[in-house]
C-alpha atoms as a PDB file:
ATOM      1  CA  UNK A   1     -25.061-106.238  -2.214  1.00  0.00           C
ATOM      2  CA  UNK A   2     -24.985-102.225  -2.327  1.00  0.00           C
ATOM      3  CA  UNK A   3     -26.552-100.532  -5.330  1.00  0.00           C
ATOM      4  CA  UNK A   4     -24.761 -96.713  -5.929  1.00  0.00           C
ATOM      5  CA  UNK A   5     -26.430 -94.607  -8.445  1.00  0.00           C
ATOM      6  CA  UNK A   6     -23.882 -91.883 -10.177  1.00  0.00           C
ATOM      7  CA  UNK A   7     -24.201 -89.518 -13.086  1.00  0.00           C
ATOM      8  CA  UNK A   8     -21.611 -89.255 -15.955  1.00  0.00           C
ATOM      9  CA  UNK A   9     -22.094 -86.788 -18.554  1.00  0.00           C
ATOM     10  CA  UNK A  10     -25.298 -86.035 -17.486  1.00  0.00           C
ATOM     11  CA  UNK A  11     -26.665 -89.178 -17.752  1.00  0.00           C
ATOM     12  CA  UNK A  12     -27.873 -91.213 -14.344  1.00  0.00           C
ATOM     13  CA  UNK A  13     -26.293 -94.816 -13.499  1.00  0.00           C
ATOM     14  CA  UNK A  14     -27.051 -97.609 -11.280  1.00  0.00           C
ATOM     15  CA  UNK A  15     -24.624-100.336 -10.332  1.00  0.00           C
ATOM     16  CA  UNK A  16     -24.246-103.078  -7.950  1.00  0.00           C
ATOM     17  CA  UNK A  17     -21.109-103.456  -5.613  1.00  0.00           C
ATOM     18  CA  UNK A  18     -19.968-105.213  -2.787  1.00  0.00           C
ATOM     19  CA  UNK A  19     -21.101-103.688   0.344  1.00  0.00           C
ATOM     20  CA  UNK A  20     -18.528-101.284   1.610  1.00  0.00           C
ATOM     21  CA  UNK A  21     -16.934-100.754  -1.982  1.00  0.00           C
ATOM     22  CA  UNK A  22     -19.737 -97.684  -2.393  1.00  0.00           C
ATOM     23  CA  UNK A  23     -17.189 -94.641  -2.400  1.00  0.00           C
ATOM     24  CA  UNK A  24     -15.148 -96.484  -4.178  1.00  0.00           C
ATOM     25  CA  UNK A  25     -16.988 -96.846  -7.059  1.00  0.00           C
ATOM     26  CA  UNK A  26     -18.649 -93.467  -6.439  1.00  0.00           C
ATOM     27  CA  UNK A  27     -14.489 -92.312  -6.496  1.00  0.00           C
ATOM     28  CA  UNK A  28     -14.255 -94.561 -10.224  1.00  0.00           C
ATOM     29  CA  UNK A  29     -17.052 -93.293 -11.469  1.00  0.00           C
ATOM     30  CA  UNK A  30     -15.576 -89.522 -10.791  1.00  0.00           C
ATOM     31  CA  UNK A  31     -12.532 -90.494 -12.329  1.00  0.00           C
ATOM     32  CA  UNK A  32     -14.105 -91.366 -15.455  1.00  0.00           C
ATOM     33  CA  UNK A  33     -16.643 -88.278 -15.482  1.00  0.00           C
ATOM     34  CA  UNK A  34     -13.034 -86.126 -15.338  1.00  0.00           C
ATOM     35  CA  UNK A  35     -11.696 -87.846 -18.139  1.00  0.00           C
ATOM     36  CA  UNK A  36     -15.381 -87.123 -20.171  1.00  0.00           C
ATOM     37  CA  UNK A  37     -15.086 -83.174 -19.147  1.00  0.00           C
ATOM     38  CA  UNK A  38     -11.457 -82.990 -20.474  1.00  0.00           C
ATOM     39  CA  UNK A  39     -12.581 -84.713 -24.169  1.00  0.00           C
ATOM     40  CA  UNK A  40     -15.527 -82.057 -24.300  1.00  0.00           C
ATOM     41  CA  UNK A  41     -12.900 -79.354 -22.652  1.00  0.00           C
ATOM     42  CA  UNK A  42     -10.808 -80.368 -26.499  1.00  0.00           C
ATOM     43  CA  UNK A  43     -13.382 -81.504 -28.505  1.00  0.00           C
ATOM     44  CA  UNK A  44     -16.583 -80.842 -28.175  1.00  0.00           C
ATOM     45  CA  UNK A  45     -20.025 -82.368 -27.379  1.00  0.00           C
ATOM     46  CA  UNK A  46     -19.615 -85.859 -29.131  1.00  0.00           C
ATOM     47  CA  UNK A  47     -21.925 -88.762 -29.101  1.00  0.00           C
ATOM     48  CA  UNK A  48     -22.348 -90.740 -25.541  1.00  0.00           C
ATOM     49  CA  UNK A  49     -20.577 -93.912 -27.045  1.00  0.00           C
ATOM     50  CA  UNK A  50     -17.662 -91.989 -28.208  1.00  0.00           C
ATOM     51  CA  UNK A  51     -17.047 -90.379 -25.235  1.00  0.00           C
ATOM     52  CA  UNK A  52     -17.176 -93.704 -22.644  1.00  0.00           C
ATOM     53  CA  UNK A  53     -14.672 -94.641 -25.671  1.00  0.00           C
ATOM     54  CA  UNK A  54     -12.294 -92.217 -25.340  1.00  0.00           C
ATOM     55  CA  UNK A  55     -12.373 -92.030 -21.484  1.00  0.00           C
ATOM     56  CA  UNK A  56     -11.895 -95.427 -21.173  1.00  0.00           C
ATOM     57  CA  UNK A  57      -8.800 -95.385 -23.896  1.00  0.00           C
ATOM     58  CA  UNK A  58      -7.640 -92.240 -21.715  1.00  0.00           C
ATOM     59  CA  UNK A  59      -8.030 -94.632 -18.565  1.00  0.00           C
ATOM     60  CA  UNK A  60      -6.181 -97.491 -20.296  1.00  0.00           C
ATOM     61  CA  UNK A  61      -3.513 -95.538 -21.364  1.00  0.00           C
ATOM     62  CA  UNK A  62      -2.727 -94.196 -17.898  1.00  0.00           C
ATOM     63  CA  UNK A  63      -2.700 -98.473 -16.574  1.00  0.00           C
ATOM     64  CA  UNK A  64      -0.323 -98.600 -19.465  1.00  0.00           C
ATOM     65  CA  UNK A  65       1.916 -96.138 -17.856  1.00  0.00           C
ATOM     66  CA  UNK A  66       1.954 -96.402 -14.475  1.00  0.00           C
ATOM     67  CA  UNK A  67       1.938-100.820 -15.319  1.00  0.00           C
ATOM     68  CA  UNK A  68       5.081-100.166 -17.313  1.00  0.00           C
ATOM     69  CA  UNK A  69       6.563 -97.764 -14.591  1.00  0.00           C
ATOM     70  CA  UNK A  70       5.984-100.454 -11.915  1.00  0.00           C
ATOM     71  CA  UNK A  71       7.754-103.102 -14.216  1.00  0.00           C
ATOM     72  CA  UNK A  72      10.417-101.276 -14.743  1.00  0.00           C
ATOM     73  CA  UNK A  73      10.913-100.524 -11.368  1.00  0.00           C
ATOM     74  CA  UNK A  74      10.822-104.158 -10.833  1.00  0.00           C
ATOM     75  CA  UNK A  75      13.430-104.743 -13.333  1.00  0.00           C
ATOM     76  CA  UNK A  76      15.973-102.545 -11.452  1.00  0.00           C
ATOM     77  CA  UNK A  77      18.162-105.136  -9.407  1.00  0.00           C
ATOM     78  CA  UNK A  78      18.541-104.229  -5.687  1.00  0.00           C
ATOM     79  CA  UNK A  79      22.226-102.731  -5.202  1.00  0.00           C
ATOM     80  CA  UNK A  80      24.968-104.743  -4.041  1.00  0.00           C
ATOM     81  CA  UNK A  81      25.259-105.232   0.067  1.00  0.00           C
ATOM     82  CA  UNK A  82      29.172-102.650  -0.080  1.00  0.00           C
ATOM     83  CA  UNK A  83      32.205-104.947   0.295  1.00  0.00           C
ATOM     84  CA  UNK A  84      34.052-103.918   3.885  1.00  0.00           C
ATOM     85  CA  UNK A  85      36.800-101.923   2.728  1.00  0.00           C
ATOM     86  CA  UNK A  86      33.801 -99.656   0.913  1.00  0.00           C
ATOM     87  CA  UNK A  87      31.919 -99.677   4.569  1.00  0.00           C
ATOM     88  CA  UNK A  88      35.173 -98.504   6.106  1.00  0.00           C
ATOM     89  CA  UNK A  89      35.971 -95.970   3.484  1.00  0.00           C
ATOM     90  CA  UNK A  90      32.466 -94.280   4.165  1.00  0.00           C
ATOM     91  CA  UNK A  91      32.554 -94.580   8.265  1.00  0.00           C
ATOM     92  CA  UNK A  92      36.203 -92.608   7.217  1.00  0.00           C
ATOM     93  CA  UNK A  93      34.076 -89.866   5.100  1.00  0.00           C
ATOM     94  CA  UNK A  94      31.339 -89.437   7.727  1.00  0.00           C
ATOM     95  CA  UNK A  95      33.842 -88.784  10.057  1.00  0.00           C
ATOM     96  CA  UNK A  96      35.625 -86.455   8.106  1.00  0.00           C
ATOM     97  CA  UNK A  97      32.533 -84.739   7.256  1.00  0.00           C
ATOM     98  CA  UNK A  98      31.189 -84.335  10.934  1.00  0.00           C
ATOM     99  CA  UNK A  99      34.993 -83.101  11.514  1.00  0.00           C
ATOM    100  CA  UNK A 100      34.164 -80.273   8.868  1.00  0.00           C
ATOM    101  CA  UNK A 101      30.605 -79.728  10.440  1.00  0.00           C
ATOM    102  CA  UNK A 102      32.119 -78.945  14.120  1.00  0.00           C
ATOM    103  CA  UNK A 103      34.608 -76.637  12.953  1.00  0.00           C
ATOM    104  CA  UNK A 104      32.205 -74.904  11.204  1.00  0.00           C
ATOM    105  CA  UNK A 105      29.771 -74.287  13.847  1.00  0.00           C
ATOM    106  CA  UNK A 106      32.405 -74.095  16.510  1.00  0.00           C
ATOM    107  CA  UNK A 107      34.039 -71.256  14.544  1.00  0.00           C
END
């Protein structure tokens, strides 16, 4: 088991991971020092509680987000495979269109 030692706010950490998850955690632990410069950036020095509070409410609201984003991505049924008279219709366009497209350059 690794042990990585970080600093957030000032303050010196050390945690236990599973070996090879180091710069990960180093990476988290970045991420969550960010979120504590950006409160401070807003709202001044606050007490060390408060702060891992807010960061990790800023953290949980971004899951939120990007959890509801996937879901609703989810949601979204795949499209229809096109009946054949719709394939035929667009082999017809693409034709057309690479028609257009040589007289245009061959002008």
């Amino acid at each position: 088991m690794a042990q990585v030692t970080f600093r957030i706010n000032g303050f010196t950490y050390m945690v236990s991971c599973d070996d090879g998850q180091e710069e990960h955690l180093t990476r988290m632990a970045g991420e969550v020092e960010k979120r504590i410069s950006s409160i401070k950036a807003i709202g001044g020095q606050s007490g060390e509680a408060r702060l891992l509070m807010l960061a990790a409410l800023l953290l949980a609201d971004e899951v939120h987000d990007l959890t509801k984003a996937r879901d609703q991505a989810a949601a979204v049924p795949p499209p229809e495979p096109a009946s054949p008279e719709r394939r035929a219709r667009l082999r017809r366009l693409a034709a057309r269109a690479e028609e257009i497209a040589a007289d245009i350059t061959g002008a």
